[in-house]
C-alpha atoms as a PDB file:
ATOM      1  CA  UNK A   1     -37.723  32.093  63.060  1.00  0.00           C
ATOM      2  CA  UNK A   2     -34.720  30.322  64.893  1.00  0.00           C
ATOM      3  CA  UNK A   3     -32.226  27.887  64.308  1.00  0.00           C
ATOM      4  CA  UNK A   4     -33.682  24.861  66.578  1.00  0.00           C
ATOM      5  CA  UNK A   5     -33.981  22.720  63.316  1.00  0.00           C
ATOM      6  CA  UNK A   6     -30.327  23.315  62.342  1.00  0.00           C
ATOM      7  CA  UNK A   7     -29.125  22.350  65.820  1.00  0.00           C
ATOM      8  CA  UNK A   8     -31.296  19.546  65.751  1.00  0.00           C
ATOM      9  CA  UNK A   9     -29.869  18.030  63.020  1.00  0.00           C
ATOM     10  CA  UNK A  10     -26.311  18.479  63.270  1.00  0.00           C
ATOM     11  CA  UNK A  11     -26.354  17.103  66.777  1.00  0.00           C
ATOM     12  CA  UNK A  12     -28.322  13.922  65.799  1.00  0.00           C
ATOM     13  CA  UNK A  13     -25.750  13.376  62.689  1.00  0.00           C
ATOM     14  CA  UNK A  14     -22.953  13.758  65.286  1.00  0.00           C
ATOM     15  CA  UNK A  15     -24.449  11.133  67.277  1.00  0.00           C
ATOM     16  CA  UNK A  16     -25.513   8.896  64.327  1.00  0.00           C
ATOM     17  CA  UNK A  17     -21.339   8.864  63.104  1.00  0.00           C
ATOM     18  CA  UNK A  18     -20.084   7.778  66.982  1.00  0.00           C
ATOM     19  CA  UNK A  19     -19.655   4.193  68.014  1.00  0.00           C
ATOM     20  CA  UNK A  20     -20.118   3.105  71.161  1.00  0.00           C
ATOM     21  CA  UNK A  21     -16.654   1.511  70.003  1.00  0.00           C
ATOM     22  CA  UNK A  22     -15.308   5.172  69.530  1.00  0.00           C
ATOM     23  CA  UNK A  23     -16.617   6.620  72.649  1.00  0.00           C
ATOM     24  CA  UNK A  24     -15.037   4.049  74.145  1.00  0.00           C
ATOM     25  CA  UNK A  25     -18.435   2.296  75.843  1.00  0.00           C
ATOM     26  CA  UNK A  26     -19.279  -1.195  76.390  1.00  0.00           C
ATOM     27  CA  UNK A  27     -21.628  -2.662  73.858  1.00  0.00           C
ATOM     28  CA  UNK A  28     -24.150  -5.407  74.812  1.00  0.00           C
ATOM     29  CA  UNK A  29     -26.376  -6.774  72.522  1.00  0.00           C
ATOM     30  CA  UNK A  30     -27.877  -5.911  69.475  1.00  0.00           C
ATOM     31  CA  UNK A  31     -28.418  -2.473  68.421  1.00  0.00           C
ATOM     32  CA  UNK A  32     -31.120  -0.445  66.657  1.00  0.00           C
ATOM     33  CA  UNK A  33     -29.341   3.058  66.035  1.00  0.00           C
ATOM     34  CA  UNK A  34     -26.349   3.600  63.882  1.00  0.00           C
ATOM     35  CA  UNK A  35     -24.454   5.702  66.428  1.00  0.00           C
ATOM     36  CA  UNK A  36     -24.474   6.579  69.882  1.00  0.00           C
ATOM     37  CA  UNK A  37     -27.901   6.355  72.318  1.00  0.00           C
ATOM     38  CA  UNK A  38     -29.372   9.593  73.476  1.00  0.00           C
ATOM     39  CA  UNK A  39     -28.911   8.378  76.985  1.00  0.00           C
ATOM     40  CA  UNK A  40     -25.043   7.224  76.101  1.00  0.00           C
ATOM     41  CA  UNK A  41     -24.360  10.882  74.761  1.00  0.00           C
ATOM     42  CA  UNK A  42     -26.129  12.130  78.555  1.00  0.00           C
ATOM     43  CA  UNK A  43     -24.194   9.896  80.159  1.00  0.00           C
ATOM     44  CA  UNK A  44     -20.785  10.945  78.229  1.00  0.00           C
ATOM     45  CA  UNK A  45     -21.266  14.947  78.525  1.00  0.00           C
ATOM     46  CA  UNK A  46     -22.420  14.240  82.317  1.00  0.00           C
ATOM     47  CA  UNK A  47     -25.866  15.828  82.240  1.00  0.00           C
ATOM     48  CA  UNK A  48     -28.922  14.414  82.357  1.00  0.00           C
ATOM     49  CA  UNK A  49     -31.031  12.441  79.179  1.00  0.00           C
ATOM     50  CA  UNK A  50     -33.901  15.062  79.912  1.00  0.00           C
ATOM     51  CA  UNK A  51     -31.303  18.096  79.675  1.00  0.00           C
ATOM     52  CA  UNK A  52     -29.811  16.577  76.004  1.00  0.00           C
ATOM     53  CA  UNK A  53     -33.042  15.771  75.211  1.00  0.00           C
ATOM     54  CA  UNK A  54     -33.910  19.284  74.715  1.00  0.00           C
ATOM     55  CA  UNK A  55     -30.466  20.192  73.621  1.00  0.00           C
ATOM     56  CA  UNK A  56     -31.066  17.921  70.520  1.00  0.00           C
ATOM     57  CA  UNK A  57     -34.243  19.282  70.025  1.00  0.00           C
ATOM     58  CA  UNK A  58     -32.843  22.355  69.159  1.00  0.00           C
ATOM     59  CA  UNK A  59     -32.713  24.345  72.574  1.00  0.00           C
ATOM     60  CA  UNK A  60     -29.272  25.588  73.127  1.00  0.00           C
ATOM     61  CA  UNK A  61     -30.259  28.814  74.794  1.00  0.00           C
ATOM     62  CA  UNK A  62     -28.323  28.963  77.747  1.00  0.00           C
ATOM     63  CA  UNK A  63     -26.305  26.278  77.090  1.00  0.00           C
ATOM     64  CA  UNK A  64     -22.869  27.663  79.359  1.00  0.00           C
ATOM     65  CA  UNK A  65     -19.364  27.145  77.582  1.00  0.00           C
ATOM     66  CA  UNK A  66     -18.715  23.982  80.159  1.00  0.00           C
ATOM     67  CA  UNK A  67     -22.090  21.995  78.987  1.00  0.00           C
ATOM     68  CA  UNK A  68     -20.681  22.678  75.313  1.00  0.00           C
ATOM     69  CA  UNK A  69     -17.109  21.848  76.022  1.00  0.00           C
ATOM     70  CA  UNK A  70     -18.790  18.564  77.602  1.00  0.00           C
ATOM     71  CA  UNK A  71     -21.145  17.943  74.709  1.00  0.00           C
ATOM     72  CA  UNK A  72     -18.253  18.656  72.277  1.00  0.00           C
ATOM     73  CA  UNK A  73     -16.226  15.606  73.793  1.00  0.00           C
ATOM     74  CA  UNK A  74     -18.986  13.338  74.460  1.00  0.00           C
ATOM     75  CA  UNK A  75     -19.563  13.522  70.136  1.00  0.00           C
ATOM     76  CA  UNK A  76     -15.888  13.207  69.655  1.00  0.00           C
ATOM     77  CA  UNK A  77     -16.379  16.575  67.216  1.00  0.00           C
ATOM     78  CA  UNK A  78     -13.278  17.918  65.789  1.00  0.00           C
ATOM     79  CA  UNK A  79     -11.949  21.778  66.185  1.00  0.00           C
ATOM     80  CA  UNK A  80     -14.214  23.080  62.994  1.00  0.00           C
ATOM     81  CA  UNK A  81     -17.298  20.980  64.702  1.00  0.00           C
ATOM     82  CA  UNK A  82     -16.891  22.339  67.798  1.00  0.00           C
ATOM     83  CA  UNK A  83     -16.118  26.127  66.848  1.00  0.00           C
ATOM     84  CA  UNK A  84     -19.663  25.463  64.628  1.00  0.00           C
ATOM     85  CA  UNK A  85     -21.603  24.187  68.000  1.00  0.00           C
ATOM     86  CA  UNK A  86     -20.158  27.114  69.628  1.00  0.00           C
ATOM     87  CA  UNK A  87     -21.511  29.702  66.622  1.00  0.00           C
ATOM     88  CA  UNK A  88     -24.962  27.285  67.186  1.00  0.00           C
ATOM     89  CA  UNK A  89     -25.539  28.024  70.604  1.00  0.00           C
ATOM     90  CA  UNK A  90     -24.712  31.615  69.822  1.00  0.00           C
ATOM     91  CA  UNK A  91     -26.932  32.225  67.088  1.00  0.00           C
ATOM     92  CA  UNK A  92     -30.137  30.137  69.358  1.00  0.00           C
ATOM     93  CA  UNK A  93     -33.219  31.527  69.925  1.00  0.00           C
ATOM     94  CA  UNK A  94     -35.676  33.891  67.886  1.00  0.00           C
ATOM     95  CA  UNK A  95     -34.077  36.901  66.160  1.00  0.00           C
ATOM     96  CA  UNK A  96     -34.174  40.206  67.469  1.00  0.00           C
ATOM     97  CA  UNK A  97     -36.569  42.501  65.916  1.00  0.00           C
ATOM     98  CA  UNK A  98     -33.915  45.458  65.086  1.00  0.00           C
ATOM     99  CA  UNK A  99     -31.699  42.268  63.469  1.00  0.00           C
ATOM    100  CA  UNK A 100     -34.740  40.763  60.998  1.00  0.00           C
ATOM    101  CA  UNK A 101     -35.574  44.589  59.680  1.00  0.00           C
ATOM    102  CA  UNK A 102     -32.253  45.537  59.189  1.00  0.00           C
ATOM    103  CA  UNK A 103     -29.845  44.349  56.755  1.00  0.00           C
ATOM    104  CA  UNK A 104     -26.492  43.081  57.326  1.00  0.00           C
ATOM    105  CA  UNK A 105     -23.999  45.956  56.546  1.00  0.00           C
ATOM    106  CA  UNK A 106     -21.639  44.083  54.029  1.00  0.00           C
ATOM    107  CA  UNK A 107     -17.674  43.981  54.781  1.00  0.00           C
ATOM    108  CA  UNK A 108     -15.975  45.980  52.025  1.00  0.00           C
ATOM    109  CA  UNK A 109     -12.980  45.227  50.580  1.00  0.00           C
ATOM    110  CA  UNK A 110     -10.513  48.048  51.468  1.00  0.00           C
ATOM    111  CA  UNK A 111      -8.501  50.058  48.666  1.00  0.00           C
ATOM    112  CA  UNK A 112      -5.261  49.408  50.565  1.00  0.00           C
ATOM    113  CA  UNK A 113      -5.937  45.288  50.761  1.00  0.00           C
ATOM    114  CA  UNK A 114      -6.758  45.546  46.933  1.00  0.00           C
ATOM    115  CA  UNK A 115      -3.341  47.292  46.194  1.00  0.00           C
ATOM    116  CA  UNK A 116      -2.136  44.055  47.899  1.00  0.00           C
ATOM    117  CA  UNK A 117      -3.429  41.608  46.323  1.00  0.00           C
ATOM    118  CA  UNK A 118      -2.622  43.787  42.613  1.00  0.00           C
ATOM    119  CA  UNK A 119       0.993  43.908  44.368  1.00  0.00           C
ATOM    120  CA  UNK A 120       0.953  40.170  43.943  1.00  0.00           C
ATOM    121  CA  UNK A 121       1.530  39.801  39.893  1.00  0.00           C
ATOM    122  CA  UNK A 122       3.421  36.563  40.301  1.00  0.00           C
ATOM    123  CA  UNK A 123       0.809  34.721  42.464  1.00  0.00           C
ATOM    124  CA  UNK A 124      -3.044  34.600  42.033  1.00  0.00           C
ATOM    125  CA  UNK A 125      -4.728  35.885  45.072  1.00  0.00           C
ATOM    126  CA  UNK A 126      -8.459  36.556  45.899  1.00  0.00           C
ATOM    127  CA  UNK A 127     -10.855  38.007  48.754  1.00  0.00           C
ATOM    128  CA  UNK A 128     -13.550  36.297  49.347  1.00  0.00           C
ATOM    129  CA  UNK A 129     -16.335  36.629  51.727  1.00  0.00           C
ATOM    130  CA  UNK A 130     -18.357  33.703  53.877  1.00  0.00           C
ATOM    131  CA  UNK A 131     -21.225  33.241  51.213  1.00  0.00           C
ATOM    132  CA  UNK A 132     -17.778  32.061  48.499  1.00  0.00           C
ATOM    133  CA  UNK A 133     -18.204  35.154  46.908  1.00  0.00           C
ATOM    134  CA  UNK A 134     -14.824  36.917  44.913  1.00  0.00           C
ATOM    135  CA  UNK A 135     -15.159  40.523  46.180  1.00  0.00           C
ATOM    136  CA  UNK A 136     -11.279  41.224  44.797  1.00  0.00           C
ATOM    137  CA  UNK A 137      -9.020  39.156  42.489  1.00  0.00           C
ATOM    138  CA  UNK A 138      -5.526  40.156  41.054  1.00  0.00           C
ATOM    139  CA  UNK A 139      -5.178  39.483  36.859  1.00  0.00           C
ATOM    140  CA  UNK A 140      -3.832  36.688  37.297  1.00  0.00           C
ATOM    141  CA  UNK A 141      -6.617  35.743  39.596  1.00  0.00           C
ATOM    142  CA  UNK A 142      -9.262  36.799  37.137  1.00  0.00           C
ATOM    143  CA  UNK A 143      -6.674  34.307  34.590  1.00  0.00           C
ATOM    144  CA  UNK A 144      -7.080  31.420  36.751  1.00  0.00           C
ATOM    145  CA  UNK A 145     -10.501  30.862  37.092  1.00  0.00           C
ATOM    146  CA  UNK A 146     -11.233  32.321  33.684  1.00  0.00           C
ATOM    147  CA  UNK A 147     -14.073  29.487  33.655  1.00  0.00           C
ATOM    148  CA  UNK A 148     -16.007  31.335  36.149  1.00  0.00           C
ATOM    149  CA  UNK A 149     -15.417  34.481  34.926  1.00  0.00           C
ATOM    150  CA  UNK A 150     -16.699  33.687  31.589  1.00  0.00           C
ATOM    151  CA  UNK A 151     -20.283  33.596  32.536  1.00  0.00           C
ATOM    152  CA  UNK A 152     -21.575  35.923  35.068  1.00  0.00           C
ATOM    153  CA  UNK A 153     -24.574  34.182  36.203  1.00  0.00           C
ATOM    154  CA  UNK A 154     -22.072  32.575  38.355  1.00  0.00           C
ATOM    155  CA  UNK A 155     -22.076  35.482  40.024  1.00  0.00           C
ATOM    156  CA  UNK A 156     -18.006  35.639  40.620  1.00  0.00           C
ATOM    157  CA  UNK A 157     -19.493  32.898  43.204  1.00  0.00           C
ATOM    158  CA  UNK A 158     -17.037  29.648  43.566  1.00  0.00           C
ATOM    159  CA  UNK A 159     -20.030  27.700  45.309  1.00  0.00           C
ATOM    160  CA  UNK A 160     -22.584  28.142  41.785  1.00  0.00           C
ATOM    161  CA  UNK A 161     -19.549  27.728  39.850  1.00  0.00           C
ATOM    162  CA  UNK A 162     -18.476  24.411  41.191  1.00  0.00           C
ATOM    163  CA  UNK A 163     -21.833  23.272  41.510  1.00  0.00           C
ATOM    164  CA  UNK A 164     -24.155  24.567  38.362  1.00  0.00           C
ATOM    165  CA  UNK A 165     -21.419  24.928  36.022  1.00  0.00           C
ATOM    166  CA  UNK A 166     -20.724  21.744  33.753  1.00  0.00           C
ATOM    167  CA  UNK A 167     -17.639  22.929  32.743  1.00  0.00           C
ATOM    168  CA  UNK A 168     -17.124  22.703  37.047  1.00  0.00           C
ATOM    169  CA  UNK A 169     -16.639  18.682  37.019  1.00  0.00           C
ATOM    170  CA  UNK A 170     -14.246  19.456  34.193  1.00  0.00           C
ATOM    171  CA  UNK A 171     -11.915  22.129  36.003  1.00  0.00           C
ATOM    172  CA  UNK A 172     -11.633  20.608  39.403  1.00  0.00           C
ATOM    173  CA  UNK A 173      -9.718  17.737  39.248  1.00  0.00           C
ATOM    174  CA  UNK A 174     -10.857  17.098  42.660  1.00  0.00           C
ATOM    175  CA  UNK A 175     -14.138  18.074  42.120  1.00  0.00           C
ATOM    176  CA  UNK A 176     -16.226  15.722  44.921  1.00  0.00           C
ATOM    177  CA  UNK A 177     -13.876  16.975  47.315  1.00  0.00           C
ATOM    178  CA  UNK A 178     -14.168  21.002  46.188  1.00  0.00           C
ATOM    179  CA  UNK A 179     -17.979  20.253  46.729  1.00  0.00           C
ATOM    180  CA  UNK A 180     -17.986  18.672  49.616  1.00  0.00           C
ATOM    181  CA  UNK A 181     -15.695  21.404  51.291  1.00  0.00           C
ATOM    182  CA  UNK A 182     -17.606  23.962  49.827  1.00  0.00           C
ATOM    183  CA  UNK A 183     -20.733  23.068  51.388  1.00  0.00           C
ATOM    184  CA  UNK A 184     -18.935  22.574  54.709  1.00  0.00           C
ATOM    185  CA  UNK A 185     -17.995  26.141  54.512  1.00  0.00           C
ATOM    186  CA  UNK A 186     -21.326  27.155  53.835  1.00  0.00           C
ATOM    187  CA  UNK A 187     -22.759  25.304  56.950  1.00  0.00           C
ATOM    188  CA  UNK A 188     -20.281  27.373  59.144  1.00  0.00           C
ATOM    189  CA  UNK A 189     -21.926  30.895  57.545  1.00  0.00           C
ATOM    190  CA  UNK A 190     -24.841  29.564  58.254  1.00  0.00           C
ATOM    191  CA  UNK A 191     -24.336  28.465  61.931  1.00  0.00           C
ATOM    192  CA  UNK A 192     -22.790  32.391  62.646  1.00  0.00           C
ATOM    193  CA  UNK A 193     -25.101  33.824  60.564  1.00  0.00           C
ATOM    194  CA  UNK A 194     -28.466  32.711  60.361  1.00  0.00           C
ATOM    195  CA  UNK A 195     -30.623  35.439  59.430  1.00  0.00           C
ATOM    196  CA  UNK A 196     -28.195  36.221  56.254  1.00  0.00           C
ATOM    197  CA  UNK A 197     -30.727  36.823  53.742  1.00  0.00           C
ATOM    198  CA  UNK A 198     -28.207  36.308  50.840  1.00  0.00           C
ATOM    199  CA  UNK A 199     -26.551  33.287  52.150  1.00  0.00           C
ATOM    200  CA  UNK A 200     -30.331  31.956  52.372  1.00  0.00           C
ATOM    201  CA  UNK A 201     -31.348  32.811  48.997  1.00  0.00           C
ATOM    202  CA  UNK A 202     -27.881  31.168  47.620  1.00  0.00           C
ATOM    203  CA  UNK A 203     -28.309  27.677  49.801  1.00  0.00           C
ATOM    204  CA  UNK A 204     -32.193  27.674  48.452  1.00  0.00           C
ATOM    205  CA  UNK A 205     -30.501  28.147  44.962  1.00  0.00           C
ATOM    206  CA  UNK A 206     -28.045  25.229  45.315  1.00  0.00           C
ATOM    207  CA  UNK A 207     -30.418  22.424  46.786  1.00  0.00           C
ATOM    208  CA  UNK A 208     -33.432  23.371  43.895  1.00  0.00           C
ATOM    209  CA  UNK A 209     -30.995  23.761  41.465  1.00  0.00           C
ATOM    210  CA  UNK A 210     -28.345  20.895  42.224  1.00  0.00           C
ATOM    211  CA  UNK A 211     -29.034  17.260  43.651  1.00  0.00           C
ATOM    212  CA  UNK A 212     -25.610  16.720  44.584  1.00  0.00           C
ATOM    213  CA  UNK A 213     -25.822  19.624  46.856  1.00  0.00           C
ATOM    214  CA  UNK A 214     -29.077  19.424  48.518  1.00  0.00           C
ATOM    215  CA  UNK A 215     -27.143  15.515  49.125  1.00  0.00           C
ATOM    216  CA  UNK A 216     -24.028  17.294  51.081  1.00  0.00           C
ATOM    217  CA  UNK A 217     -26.279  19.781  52.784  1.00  0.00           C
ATOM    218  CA  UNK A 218     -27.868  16.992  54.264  1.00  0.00           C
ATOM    219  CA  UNK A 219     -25.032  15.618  56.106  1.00  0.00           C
ATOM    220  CA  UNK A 220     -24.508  18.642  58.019  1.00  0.00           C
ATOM    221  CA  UNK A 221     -20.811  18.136  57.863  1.00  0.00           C
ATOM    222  CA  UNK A 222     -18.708  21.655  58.159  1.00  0.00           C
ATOM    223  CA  UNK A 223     -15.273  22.804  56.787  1.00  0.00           C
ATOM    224  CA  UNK A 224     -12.896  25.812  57.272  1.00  0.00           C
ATOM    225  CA  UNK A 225     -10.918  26.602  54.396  1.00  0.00           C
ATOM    226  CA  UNK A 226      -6.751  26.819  55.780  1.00  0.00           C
ATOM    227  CA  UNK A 227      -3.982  25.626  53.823  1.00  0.00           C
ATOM    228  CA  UNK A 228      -4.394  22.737  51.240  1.00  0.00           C
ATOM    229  CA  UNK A 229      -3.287  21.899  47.824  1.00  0.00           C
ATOM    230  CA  UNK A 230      -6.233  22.465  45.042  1.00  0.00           C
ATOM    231  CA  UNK A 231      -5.630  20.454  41.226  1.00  0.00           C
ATOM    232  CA  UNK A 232      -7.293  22.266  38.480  1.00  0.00           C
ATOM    233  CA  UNK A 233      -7.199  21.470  34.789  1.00  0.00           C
ATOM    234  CA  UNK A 234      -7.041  24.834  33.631  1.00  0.00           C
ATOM    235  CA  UNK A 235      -8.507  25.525  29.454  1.00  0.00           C
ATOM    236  CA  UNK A 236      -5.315  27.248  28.686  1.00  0.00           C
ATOM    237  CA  UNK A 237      -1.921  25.931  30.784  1.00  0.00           C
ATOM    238  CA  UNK A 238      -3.230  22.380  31.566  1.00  0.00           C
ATOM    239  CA  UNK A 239      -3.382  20.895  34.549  1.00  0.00           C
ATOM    240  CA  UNK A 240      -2.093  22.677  37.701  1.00  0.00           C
ATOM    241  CA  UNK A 241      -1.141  21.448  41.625  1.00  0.00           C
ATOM    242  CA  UNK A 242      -1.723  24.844  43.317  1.00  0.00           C
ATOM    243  CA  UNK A 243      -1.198  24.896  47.333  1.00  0.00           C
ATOM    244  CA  UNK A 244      -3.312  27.673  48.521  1.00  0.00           C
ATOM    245  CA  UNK A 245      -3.349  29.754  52.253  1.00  0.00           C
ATOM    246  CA  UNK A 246      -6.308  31.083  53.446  1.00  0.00           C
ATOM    247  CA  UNK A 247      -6.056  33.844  56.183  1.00  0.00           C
ATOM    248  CA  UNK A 248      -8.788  35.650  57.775  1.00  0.00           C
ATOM    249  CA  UNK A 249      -9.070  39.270  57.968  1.00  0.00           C
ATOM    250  CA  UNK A 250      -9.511  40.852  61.724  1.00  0.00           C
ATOM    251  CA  UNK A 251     -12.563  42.550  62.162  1.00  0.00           C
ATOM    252  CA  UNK A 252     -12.911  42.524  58.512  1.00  0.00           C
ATOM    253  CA  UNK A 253     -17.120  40.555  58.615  1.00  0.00           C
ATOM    254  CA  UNK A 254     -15.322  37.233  57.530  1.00  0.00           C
ATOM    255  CA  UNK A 255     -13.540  38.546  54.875  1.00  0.00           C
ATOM    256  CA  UNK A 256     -10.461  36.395  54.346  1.00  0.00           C
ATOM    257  CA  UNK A 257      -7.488  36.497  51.608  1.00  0.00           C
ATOM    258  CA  UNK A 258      -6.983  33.005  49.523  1.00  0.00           C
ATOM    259  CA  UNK A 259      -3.232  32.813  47.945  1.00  0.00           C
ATOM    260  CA  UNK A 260      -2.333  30.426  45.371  1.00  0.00           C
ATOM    261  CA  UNK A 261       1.343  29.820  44.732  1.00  0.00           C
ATOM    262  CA  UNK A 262       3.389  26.942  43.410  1.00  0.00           C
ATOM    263  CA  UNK A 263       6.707  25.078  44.534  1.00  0.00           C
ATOM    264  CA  UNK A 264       9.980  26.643  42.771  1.00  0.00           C
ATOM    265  CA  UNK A 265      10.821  24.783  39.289  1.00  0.00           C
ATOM    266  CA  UNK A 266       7.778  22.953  39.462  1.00  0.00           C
ATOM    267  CA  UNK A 267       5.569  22.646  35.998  1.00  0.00           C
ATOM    268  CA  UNK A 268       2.620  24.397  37.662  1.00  0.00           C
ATOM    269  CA  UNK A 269       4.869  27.119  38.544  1.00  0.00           C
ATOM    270  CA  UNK A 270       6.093  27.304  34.878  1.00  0.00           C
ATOM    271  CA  UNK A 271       2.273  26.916  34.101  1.00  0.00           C
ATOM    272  CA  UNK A 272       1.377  29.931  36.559  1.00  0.00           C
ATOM    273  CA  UNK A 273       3.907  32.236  34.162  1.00  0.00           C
ATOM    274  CA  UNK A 274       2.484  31.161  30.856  1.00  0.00           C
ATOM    275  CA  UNK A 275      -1.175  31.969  32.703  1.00  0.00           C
ATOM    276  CA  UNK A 276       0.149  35.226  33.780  1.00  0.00           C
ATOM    277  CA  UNK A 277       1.937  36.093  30.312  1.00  0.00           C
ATOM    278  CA  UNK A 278      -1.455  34.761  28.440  1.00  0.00           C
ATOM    279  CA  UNK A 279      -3.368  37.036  31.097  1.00  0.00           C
ATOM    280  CA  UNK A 280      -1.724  39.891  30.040  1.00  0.00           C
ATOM    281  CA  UNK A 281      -1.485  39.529  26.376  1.00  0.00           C
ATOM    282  CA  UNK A 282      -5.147  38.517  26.627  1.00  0.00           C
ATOM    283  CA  UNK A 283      -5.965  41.908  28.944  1.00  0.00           C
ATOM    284  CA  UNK A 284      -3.924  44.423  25.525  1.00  0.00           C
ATOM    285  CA  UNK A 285      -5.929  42.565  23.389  1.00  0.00           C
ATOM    286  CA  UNK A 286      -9.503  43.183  24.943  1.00  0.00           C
ATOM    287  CA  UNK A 287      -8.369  47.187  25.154  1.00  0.00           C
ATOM    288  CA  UNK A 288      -7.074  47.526  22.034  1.00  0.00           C
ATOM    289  CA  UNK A 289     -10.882  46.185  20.985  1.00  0.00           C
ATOM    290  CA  UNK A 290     -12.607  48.685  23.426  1.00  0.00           C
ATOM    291  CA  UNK A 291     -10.179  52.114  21.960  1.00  0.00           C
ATOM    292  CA  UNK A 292     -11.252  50.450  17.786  1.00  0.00           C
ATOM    293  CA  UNK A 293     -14.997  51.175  19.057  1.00  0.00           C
ATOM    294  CA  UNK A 294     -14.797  54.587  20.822  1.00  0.00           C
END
């Protein structure tokens, strides 16, 4: 097993979304692809059509940083695209034998990073890993996306959630755009990590279980969660503009801490208090059942 098909495709749908316009190349006559020539993108990167021939078929063993750097410029890809070819031509070629018998050790989340997030009452805050999964969330975390919280065949997995649950369409505001990213960021795990049995089994989920995602999959388009500003309409407070920071942990597996917070005297702000006073009357409530039945 190798990853020739993936780098197959995700090169051709580069060159299939480039103009000759774009790459700034003449244009004579009529033509009979959508984007750029196989010969045009040879000509662009400065190697030859036989050498990108086998590059697009999937052979990017051996590929040096330069040919890459060249490639990357001659399909006009953007920093996330081009970080993706890189994780590509890293991840090429058949798997080791140690690395398909052994399983990935998974990142844990250290007690001193969940005492940080806790530490964060005011502000909803999450780890998460590559596959979307919520290894850690504060209370008011937990409040927030009560929705996927509420059923755990969801897994505690924003990807399933947004895509299987039909509440999802309902919660997101935004939801074509939290899908679309979503995949995006799923394509990245799976360029740097390939032979991820888990994120395998959850991407074979998705496309049998969801047409809209085996759709996005196809358009092998990649995202890296940053900064941004994500609407929900959340069951209890309403509807909520939350800006959100995303930052990696070092040496952490591609664990990374997601912060929500909200402007000062904004009404999501207000909205974020009611959550968190709702969150805790909510969290006395369930003990006070749990002590009546022990």
């Amino acid at each position: 097993m190798d990853n020739r098909d993936e780098v197959s495709a995700f090169l051709r749908s580069r060159r299939d979304k480039i103009t000759p316009e774009q790459a700034g190349m003449p244009v004579y006559g009529q033509r009979r692809v959508p984007g750029l020539r196989r010969g045009e993108v040879a000509a662009l990167a400065g190697v030859s059509v036989e050498y990108y021939t086998r590059l697009e078929r999937g052979n990017l063993r051996g590929a040096s940083d330069s040919v890459l750097d060249a490639l990357a410029k001659a399909l006009c890809l953007d920093d996330t695209e081009r970080m993706h070819l890189y994780d590509l031509a890293r991840a090429a070629g058949p798997a080791p034998r140690a690395r398909t018998k052994q399983r990935r050790n998974e990142p844990v989340v250290r007690p001193s990073m969940a005492r940080i997030i806790e530490g964060m009452p005011q502000l909803p805050a999450f780890v998460k890993n590559e596959r979307l999964d919520t290894l850690a969330a504060n209370p008011l975390g937990r409040a927030l996306f009560a929705p996927m919280y509420a059923d755990p065949v969801y897994g505690a997995n924003s990807a399933r959630f947004a895509f299987l649950s039909p509440e999802a369409r309902h919660f997101y505001t935004d939801w074509e755009r939290v899908t679309h990213e979503a995949v995006g960021v799923l394509r990245i795990a799976a360029g740097k990590n390939p032979y991820d049995r888990e994120l395998s089994d959850l991407i074979g989920e998705l496309s049998t279980r969801s047409d809209t995602f085996r759709t996005l999959w196809g358009s092998h388009d990649v995202h890296v969660f940053r900064e941004g500003t994500k609407r929900l309409r959340h069951p209890v407070v309403g509807d909520l503009a939350l800006e959100h920071e995303t930052m990696l942990l070092p040496d952490e597996n591609g664990l990374s801490v997601v912060v929500y917070s909200a402007p000062p005297g904004s009404p999501t702000e207000d909205a974020l208090k009611l959550l968190s006073s709702w969150s805790a009357t909510a969290g006395q409530e369930q003990n006070t059942d749990i002590a009546s039945t022990n």
